[in-house]
Protein backbone atom coordinates (compact mmCIF):
# COMPACT_ATOMS: atom_id res chain seq x y z
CA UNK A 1 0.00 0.00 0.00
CA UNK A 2 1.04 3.44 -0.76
CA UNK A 3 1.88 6.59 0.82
CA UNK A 4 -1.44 7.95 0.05
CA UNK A 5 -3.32 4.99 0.38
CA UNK A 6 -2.11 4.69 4.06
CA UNK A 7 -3.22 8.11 4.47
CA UNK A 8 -6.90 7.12 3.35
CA UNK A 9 -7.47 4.61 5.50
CA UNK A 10 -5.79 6.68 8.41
CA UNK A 11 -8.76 9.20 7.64
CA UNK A 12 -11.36 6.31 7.20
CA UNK A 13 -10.29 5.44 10.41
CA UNK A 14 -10.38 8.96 12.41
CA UNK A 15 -13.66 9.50 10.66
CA UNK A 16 -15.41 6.80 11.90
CA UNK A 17 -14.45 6.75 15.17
CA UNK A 18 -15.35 10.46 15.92
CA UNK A 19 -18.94 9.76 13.96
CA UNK A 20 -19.02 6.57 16.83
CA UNK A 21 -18.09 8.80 19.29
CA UNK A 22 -20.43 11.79 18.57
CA UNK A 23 -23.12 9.56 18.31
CA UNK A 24 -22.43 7.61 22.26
CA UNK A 25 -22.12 11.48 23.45
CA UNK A 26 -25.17 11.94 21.88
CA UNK A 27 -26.95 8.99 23.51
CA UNK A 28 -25.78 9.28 26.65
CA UNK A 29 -26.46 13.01 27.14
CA UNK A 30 -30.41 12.00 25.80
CA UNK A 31 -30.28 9.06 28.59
CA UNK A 32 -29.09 11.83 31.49
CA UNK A 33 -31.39 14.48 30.15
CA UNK A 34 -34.62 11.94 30.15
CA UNK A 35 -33.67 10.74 33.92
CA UNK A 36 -33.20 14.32 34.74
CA UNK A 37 -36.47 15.20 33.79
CA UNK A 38 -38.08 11.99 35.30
CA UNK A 39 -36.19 12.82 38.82
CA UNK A 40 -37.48 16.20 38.72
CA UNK A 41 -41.15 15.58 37.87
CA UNK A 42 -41.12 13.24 40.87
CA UNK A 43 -40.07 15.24 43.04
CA UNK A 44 -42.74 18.00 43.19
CA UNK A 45 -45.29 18.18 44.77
CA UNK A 46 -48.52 16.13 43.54
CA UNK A 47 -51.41 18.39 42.82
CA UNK A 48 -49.72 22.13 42.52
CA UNK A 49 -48.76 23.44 39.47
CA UNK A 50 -45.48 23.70 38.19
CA UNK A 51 -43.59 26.95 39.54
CA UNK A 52 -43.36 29.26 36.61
CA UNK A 53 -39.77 30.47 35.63
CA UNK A 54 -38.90 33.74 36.81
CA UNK A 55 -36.72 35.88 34.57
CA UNK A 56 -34.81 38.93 35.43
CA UNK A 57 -36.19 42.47 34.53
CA UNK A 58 -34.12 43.80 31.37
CA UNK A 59 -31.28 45.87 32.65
CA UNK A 60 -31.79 49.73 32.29
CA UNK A 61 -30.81 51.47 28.50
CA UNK A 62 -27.42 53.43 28.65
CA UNK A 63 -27.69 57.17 29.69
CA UNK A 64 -27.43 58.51 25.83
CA UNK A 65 -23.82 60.24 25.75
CA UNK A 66 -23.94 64.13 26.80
CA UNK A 67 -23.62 66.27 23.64
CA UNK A 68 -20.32 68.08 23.48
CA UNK A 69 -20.17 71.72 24.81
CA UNK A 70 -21.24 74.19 22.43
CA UNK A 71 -18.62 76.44 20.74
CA UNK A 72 -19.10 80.14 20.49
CA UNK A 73 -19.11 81.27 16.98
CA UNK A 74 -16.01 82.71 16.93
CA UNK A 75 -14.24 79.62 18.38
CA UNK A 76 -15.67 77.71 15.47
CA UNK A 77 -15.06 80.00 12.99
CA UNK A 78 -11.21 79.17 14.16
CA UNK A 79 -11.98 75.89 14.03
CA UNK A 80 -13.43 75.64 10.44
CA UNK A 81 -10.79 77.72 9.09
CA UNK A 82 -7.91 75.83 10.45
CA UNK A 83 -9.68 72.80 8.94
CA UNK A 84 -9.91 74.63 5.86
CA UNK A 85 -6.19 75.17 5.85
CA UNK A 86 -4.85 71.82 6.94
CA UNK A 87 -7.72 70.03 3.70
CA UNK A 88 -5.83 73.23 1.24
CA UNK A 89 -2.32 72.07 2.40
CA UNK A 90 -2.74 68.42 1.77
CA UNK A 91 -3.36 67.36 5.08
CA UNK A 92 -6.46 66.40 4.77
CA UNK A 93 -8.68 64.72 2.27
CA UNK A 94 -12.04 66.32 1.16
CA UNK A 95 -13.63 63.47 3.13
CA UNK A 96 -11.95 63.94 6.63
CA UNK A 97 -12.48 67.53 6.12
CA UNK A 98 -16.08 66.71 5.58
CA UNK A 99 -16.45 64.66 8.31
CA UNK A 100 -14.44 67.19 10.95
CA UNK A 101 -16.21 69.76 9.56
CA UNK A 102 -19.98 68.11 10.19
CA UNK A 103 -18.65 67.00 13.81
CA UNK A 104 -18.31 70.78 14.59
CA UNK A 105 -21.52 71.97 12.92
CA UNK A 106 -23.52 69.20 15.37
């Protein structure tokens, strides 16, 4: 038999025996699941109802973030014309000027 021959029947091999062991996990978890179930259903009480799951309230919604501090005008004049300057030297691209430039507008 061959190199890759050899390797076949190596795979063959692993194959099966994780598909044989998947399927006695399988099994056995069913078996322990079903006694489980049996165990608990005899041990409540006989004519009450079965308790009804209680779940946790949601948790709260995040405090939405506080909006920045507004800018006088002639702060963001400064601002928009030092943008201006750093997009006209090459600094920045159209884009990140753009997107500076709506950041300080709100």
């Amino acid at each position: 038999m061959g190199l890759i021959g050899g390797m076949a029947r190596t795979a063959v091999v692993a194959g099966t025996a994780t598909a044989v062991s998947n399927r006695v996990s399988r099994r056995q978890a069913g078996r322990w699941s079903t006694q489980a179930d049996a165990d608990a259903y005899r041990s409540q009480p006989q004519g009450y109802p079965p308790p009804q799951q209680a779940y946790a309230a949601p948790a709260p919604a995040p405090a939405p973030a506080p909006a920045p501090p507004a800018m006088d005008s002639d702060a963001l004049i400064e601002q928009l014309t030092k943008l201006g300057a750093l997009r006209d030297q090459g600094v920045l691209t159209d884009a990140e000027f753009e997107r500076q430039k709506a950041k300080l507008l709100g």
